[in-house]
PDB file of N, CA and C in Angstrom:
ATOM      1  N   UNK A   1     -56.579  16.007  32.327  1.00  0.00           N
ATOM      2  CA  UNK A   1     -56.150  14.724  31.827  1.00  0.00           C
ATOM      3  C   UNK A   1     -54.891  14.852  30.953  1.00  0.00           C
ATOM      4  N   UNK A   2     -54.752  15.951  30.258  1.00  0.00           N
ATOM      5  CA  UNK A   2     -53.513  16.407  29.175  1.00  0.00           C
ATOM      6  C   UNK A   2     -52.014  16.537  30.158  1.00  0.00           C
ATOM      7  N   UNK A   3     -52.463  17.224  31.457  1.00  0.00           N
ATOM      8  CA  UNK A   3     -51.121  17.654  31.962  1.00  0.00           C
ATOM      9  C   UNK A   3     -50.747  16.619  32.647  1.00  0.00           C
ATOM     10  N   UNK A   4     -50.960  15.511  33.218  1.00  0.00           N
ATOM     11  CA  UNK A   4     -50.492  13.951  33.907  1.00  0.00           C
ATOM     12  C   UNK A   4     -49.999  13.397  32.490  1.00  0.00           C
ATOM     13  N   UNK A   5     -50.739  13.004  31.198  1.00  0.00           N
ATOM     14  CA  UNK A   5     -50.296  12.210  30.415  1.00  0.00           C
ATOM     15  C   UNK A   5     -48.699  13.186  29.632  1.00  0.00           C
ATOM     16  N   UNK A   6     -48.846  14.644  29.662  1.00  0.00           N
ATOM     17  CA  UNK A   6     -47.745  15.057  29.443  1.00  0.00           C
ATOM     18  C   UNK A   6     -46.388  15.017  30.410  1.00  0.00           C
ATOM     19  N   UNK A   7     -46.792  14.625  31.913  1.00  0.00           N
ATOM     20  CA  UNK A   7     -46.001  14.741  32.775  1.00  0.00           C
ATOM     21  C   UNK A   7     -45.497  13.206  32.553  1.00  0.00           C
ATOM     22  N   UNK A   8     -46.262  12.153  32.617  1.00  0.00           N
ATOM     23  CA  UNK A   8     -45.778  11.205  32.147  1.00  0.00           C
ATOM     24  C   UNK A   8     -44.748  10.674  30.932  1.00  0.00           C
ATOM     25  N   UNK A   9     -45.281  11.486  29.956  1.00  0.00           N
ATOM     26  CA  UNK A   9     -44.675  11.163  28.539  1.00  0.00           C
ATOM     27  C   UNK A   9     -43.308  11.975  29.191  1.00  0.00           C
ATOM     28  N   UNK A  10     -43.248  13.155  29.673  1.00  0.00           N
ATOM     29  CA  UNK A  10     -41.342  14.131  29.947  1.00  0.00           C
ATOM     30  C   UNK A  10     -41.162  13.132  30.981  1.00  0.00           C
ATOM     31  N   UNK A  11     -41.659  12.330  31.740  1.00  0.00           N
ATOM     32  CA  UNK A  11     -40.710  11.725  32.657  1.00  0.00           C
ATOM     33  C   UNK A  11     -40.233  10.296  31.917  1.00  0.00           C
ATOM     34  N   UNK A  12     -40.793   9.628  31.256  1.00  0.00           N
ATOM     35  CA  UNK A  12     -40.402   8.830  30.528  1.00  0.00           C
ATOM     36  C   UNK A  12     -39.279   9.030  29.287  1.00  0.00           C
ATOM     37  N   UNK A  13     -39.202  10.015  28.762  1.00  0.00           N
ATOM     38  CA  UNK A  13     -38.030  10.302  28.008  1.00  0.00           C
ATOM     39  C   UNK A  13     -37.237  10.665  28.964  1.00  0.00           C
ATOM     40  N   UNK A  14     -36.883  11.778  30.346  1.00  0.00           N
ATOM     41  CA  UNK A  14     -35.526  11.737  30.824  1.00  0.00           C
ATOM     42  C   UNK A  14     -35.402  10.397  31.494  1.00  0.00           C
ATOM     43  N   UNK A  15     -35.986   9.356  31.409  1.00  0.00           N
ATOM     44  CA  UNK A  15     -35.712   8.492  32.001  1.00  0.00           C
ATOM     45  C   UNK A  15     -34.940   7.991  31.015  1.00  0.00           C
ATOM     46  N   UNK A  16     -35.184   7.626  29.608  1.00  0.00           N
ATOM     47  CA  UNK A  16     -34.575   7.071  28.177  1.00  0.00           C
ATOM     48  C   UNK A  16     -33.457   7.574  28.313  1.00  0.00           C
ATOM     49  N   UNK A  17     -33.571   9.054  28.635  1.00  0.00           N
ATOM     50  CA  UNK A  17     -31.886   9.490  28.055  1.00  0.00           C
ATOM     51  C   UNK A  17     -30.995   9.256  29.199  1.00  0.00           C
ATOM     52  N   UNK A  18     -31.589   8.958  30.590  1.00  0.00           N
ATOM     53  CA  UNK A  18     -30.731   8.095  31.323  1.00  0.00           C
ATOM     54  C   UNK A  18     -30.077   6.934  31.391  1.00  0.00           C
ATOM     55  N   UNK A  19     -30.833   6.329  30.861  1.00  0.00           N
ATOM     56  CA  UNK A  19     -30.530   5.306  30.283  1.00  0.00           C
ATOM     57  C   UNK A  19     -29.824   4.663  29.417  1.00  0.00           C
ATOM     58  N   UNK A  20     -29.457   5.717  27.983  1.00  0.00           N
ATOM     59  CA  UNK A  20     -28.677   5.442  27.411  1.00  0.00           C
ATOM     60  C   UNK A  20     -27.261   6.600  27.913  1.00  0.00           C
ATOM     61  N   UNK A  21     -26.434   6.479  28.626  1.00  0.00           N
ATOM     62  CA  UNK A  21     -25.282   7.021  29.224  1.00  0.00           C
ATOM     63  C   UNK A  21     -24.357   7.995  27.880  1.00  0.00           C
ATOM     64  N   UNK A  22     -24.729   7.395  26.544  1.00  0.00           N
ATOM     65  CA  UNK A  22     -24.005   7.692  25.616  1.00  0.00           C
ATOM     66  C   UNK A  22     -24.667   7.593  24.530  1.00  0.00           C
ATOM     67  N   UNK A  23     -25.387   8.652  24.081  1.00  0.00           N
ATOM     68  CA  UNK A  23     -26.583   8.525  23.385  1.00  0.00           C
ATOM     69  C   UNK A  23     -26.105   9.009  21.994  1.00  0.00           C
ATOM     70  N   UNK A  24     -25.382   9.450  21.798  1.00  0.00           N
ATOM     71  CA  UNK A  24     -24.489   9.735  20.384  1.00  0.00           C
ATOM     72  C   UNK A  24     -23.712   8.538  19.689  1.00  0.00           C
ATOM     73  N   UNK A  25     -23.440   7.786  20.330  1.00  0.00           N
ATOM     74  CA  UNK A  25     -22.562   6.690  20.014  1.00  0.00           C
ATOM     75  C   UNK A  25     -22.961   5.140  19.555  1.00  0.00           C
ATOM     76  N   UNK A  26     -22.142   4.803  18.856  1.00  0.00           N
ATOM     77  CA  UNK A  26     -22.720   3.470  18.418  1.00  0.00           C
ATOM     78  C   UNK A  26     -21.619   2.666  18.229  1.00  0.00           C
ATOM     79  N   UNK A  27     -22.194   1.846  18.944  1.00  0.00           N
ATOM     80  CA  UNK A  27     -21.186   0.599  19.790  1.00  0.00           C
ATOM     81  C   UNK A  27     -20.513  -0.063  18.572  1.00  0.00           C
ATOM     82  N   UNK A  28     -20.623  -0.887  17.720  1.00  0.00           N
ATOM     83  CA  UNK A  28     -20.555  -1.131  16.106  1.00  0.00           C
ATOM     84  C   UNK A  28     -19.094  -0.531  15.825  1.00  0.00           C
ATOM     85  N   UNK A  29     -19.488   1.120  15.515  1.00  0.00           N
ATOM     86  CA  UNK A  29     -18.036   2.154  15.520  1.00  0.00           C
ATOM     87  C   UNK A  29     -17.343   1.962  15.915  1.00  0.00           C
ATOM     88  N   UNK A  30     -17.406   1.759  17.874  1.00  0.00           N
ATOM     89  CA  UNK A  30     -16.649   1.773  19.084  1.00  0.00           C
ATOM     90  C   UNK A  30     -15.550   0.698  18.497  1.00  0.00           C
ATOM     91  N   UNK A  31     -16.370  -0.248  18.560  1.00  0.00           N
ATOM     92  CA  UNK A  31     -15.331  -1.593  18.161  1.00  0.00           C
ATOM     93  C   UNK A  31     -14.678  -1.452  17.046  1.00  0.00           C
ATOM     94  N   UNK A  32     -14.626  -0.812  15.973  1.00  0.00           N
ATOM     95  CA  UNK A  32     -13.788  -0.822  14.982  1.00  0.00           C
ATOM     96  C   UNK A  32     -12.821   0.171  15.286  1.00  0.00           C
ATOM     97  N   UNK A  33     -13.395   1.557  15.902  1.00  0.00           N
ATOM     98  CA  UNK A  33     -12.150   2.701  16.678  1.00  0.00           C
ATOM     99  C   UNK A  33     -11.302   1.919  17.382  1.00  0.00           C
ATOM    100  N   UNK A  34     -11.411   0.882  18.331  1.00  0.00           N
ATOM    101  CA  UNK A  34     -10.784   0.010  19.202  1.00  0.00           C
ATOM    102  C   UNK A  34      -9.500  -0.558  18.425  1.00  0.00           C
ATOM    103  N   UNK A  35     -10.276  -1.408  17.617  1.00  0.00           N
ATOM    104  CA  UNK A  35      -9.119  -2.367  16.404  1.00  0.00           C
ATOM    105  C   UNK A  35      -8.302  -0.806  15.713  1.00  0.00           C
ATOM    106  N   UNK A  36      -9.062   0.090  15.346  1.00  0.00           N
ATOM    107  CA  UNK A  36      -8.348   0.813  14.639  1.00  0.00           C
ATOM    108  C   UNK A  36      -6.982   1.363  15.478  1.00  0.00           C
ATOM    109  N   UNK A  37      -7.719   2.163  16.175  1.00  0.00           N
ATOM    110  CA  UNK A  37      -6.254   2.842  17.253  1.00  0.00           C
ATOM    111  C   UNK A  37      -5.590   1.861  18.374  1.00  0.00           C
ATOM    112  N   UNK A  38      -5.587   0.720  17.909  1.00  0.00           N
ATOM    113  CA  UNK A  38      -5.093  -0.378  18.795  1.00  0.00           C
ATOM    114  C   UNK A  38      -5.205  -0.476  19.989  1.00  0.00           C
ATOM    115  N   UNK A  39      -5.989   0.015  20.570  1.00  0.00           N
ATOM    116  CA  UNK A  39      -6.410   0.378  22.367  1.00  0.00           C
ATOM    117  C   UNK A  39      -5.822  -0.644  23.158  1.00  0.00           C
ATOM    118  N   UNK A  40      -5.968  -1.989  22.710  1.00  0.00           N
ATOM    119  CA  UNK A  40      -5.129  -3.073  23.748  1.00  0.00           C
ATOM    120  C   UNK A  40      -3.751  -3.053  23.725  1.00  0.00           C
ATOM    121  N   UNK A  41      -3.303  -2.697  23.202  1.00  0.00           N
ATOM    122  CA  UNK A  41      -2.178  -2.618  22.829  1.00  0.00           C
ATOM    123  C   UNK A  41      -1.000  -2.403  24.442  1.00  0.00           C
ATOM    124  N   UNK A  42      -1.472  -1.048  24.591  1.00  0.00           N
ATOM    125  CA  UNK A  42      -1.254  -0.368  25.491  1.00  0.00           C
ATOM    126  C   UNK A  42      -1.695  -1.365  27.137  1.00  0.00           C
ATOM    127  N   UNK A  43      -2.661  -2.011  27.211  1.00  0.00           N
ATOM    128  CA  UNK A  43      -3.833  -2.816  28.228  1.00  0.00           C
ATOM    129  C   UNK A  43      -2.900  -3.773  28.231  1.00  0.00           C
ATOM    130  N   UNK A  44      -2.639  -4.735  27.405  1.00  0.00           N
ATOM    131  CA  UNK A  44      -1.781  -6.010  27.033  1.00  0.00           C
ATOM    132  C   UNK A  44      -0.698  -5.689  27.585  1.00  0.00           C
ATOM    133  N   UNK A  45      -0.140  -4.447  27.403  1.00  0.00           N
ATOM    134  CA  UNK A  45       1.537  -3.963  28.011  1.00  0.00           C
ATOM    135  C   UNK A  45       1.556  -4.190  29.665  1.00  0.00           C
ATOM    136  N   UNK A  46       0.188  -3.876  30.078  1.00  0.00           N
ATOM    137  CA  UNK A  46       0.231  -2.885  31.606  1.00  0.00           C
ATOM    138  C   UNK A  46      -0.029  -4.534  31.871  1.00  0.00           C
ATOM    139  N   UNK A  47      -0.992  -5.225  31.578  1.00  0.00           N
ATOM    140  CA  UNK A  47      -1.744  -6.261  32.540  1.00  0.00           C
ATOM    141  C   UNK A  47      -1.310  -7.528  31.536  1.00  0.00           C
ATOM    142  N   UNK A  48      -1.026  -7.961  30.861  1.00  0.00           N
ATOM    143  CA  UNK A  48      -0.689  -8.784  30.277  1.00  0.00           C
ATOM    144  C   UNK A  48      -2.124  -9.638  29.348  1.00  0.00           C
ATOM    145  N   UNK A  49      -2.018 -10.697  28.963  1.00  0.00           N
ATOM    146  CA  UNK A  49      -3.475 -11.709  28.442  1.00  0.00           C
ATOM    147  C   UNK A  49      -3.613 -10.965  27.045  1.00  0.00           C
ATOM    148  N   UNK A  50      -4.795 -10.444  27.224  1.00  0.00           N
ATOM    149  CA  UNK A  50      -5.926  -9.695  26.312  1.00  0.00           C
ATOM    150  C   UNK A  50      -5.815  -8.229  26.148  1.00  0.00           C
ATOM    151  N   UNK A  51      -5.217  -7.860  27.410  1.00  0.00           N
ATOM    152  CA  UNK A  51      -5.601  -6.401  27.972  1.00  0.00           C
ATOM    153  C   UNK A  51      -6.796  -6.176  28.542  1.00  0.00           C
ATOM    154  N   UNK A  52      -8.003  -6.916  28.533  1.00  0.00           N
ATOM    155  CA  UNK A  52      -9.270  -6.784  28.700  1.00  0.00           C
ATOM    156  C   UNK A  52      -9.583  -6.517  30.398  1.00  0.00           C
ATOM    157  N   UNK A  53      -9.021  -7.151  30.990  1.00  0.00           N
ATOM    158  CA  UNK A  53      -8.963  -7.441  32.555  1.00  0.00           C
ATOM    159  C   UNK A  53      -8.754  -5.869  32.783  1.00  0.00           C
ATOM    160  N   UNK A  54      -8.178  -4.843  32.213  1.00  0.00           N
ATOM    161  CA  UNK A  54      -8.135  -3.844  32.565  1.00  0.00           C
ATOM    162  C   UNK A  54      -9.643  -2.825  32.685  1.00  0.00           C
ATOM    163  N   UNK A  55     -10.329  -3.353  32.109  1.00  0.00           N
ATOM    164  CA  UNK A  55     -12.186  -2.994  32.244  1.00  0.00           C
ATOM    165  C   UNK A  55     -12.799  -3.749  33.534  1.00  0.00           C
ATOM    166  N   UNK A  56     -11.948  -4.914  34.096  1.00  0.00           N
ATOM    167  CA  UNK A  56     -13.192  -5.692  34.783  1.00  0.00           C
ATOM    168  C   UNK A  56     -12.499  -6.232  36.167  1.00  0.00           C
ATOM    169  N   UNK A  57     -11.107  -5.624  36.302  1.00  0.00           N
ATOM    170  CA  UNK A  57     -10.199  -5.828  37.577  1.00  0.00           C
ATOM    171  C   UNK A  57     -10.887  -4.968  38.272  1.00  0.00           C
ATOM    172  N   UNK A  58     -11.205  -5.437  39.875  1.00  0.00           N
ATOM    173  CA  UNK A  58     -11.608  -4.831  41.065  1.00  0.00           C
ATOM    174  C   UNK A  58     -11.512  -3.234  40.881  1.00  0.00           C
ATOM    175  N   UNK A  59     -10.085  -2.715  40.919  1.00  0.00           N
ATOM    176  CA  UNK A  59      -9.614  -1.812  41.452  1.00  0.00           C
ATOM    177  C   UNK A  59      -9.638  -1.029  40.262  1.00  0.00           C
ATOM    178  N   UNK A  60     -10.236  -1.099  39.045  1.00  0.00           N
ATOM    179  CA  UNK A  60     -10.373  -0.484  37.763  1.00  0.00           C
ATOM    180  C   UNK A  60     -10.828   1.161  38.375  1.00  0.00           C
ATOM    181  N   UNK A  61     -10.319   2.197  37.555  1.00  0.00           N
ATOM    182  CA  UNK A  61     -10.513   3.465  37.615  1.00  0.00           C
ATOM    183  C   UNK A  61     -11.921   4.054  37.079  1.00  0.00           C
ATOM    184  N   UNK A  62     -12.494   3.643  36.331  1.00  0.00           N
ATOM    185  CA  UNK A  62     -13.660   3.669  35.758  1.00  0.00           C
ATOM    186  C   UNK A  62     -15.036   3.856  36.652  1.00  0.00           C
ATOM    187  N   UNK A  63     -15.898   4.453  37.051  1.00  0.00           N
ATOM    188  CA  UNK A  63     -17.182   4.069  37.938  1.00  0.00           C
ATOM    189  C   UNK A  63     -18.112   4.813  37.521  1.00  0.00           C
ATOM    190  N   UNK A  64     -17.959   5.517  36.362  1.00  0.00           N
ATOM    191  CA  UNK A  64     -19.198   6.239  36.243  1.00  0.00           C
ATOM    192  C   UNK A  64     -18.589   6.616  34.358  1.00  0.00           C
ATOM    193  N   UNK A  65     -20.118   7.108  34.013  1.00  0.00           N
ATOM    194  CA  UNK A  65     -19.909   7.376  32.190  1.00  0.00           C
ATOM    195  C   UNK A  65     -18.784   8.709  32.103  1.00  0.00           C
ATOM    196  N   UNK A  66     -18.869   9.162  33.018  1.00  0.00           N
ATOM    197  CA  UNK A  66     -18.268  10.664  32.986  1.00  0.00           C
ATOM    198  C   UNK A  66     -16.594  10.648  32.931  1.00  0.00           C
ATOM    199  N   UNK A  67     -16.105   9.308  34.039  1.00  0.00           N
ATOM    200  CA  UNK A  67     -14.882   8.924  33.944  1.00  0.00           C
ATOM    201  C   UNK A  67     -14.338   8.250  33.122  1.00  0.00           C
ATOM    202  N   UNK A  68     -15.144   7.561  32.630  1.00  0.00           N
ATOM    203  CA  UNK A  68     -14.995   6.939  31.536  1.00  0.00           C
ATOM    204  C   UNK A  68     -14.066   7.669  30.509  1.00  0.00           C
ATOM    205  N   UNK A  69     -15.288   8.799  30.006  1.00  0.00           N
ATOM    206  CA  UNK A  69     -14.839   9.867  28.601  1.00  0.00           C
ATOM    207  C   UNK A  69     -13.272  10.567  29.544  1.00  0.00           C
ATOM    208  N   UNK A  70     -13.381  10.496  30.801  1.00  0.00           N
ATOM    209  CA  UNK A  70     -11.921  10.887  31.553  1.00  0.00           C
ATOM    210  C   UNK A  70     -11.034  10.379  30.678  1.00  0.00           C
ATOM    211  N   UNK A  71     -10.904   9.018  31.467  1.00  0.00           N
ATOM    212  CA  UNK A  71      -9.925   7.898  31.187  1.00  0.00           C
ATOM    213  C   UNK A  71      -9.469   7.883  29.590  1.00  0.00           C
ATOM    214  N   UNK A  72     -10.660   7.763  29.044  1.00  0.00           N
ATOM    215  CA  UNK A  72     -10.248   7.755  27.378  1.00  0.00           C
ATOM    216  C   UNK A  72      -9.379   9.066  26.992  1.00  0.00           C
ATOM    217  N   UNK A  73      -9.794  10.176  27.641  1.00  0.00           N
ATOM    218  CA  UNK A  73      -8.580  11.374  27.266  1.00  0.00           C
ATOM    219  C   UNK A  73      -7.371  10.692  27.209  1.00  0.00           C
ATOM    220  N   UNK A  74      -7.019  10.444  28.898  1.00  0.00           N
ATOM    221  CA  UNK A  74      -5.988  10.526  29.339  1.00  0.00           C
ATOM    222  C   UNK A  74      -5.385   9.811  28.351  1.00  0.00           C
ATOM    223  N   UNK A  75      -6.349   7.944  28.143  1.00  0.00           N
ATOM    224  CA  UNK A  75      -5.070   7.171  27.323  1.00  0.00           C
ATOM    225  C   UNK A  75      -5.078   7.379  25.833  1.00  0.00           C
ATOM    226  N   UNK A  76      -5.816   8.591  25.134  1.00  0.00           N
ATOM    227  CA  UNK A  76      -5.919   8.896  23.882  1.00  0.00           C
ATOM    228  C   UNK A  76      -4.323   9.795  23.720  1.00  0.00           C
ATOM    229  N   UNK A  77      -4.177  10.555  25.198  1.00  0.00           N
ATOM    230  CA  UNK A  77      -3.563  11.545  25.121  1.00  0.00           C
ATOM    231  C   UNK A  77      -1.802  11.066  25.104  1.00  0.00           C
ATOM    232  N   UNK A  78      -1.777  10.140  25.882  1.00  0.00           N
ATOM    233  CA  UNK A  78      -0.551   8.956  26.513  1.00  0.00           C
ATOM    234  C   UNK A  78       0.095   8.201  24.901  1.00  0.00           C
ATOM    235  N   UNK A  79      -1.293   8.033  24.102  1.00  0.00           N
ATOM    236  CA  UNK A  79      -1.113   7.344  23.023  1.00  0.00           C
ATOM    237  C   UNK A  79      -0.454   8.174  22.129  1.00  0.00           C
ATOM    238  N   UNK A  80      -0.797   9.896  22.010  1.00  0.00           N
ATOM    239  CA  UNK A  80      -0.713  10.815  21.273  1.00  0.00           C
ATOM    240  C   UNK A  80      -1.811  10.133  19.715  1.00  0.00           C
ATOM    241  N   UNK A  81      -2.875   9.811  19.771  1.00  0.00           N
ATOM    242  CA  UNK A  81      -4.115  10.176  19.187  1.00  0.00           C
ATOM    243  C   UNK A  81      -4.891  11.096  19.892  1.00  0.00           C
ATOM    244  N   UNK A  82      -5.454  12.233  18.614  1.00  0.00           N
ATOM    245  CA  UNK A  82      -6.714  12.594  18.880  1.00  0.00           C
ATOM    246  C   UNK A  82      -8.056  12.218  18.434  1.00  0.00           C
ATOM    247  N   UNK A  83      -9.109  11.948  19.399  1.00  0.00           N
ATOM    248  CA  UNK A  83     -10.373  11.539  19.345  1.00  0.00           C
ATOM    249  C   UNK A  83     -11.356  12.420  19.181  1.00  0.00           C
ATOM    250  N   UNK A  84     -11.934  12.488  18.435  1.00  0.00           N
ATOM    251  CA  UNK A  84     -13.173  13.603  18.295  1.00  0.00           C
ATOM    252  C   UNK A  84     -14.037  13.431  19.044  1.00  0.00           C
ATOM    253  N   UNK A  85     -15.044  14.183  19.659  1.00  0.00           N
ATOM    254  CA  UNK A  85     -16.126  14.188  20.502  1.00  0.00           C
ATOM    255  C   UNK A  85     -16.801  12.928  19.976  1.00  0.00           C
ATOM    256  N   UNK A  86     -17.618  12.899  18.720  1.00  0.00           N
ATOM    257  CA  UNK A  86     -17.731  11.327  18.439  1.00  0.00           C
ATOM    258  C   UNK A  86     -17.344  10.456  18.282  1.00  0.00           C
ATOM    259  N   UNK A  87     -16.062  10.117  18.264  1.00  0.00           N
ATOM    260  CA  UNK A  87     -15.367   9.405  18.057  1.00  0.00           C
ATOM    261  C   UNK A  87     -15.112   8.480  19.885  1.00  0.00           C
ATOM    262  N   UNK A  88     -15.419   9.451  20.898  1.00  0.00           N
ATOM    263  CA  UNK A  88     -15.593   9.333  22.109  1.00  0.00           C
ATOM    264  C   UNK A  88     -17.011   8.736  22.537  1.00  0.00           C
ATOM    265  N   UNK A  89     -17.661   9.254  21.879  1.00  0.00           N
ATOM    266  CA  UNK A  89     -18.941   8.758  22.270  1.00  0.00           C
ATOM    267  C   UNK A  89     -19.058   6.831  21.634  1.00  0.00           C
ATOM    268  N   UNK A  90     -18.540   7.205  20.530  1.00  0.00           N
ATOM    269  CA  UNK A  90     -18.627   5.673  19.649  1.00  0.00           C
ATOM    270  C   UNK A  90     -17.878   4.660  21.014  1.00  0.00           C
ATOM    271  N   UNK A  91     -16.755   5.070  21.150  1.00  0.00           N
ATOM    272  CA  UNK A  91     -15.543   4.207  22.072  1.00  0.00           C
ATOM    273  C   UNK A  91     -16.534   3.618  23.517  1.00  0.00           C
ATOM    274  N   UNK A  92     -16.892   4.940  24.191  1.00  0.00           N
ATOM    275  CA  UNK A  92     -17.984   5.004  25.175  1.00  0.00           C
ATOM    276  C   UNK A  92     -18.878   4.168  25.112  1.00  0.00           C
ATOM    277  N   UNK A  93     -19.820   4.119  24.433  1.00  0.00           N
ATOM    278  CA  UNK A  93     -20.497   3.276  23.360  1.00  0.00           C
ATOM    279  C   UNK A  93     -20.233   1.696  23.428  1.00  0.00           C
ATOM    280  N   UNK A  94     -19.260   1.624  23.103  1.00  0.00           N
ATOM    281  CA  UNK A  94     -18.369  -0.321  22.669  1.00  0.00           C
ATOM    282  C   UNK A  94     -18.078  -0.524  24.154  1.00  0.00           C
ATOM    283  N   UNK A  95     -17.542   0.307  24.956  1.00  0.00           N
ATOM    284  CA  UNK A  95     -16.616   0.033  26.278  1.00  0.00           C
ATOM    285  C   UNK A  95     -17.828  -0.279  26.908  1.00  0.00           C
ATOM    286  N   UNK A  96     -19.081   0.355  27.198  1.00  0.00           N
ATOM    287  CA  UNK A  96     -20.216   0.107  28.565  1.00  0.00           C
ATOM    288  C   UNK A  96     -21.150  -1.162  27.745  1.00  0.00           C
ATOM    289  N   UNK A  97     -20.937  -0.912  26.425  1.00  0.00           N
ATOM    290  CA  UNK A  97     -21.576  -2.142  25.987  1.00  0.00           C
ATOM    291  C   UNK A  97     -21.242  -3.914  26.441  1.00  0.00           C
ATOM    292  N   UNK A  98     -19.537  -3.686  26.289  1.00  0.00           N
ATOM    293  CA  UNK A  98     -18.754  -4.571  26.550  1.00  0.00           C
ATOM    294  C   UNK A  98     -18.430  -5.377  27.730  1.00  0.00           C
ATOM    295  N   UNK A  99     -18.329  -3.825  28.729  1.00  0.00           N
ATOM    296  CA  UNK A  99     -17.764  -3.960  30.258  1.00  0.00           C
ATOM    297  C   UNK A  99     -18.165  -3.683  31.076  1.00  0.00           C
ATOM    298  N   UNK A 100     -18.920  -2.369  31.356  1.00  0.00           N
ATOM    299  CA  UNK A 100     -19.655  -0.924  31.788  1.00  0.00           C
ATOM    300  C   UNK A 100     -20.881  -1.766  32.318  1.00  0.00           C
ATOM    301  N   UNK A 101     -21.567  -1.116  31.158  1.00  0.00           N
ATOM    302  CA  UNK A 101     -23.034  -1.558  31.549  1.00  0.00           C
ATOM    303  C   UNK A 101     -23.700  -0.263  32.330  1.00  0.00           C
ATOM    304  N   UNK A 102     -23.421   0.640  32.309  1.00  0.00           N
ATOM    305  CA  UNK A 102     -23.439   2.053  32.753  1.00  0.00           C
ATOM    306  C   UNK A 102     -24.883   1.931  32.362  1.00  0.00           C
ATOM    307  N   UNK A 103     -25.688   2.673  33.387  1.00  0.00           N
ATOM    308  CA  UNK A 103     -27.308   2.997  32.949  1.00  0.00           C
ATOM    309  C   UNK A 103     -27.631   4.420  32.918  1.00  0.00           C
TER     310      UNK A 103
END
C-alpha cells in the first residue's frame, strides 16, 4: 500500500514542476525587471504600438520555455545588459505569465 501511494505522491510533484516552466521566478519581479531595463523599448522600435505584439504575432520566435531564456540572451545581449540567472527566471516568469502560458 506504501509503494503506489509513494509512486503517486513522485508522480504528482514531477508533474508540479512541469508545470511551473520557471519555478525560480516570480512574475511580480519580472514586471519591474521589464520597466527597469526598458524591454519595450527595443519591441516598440521593431513593431511599433506597445511593442507587445512582439509576444503574440503568429510568426513570434518563442515556442517553448527553453527559447524563451534563448531569446532573452540574445536581446539582453543586443541591449548590452547583463541578466543574472534570476534575474532570467523572474523575466521568464512575467513573459509566460503575460503571453506564454508555457506549462
Amino acid at each position: 500500500m506504501k509503494k503506489p501511494l509513494a509512486a503517486l505522491l513522485g508522480l504528482s510533484l514531477s508533474c508540479a514542476a512541469l508545470a511551473a516552466p520557471f519555478p525560480d521566478g516570480n512574475a511580480e519581479t519580472g514586471k519591474k525587471l521589464f520597466a527597469q531595463y526598458d524591454c519595450s523599448h527595443c519591441h516598440v522600435a521593431m513593431l511599433g504600438g506597445d511593442g507587445s505584439a512582439i509576444f503574440t504575432r503568429p510568426n513570434h520566435k518563442v515556442r517553448s520555455p527553453q527559447q524563451m531564456i534563448g531569446q532573452m540572451k540574445a536581446c539582453s545581449a543586443a541591449a548590452n545588459i547583463t541578466l543574472s540567472p534570476s534575474d532570467e527566471q523572474h523575466l521568464a516568469a512575467y513573459l509566460n505569465q503575460q503571453y506564454y502560458r508555457f506549462k
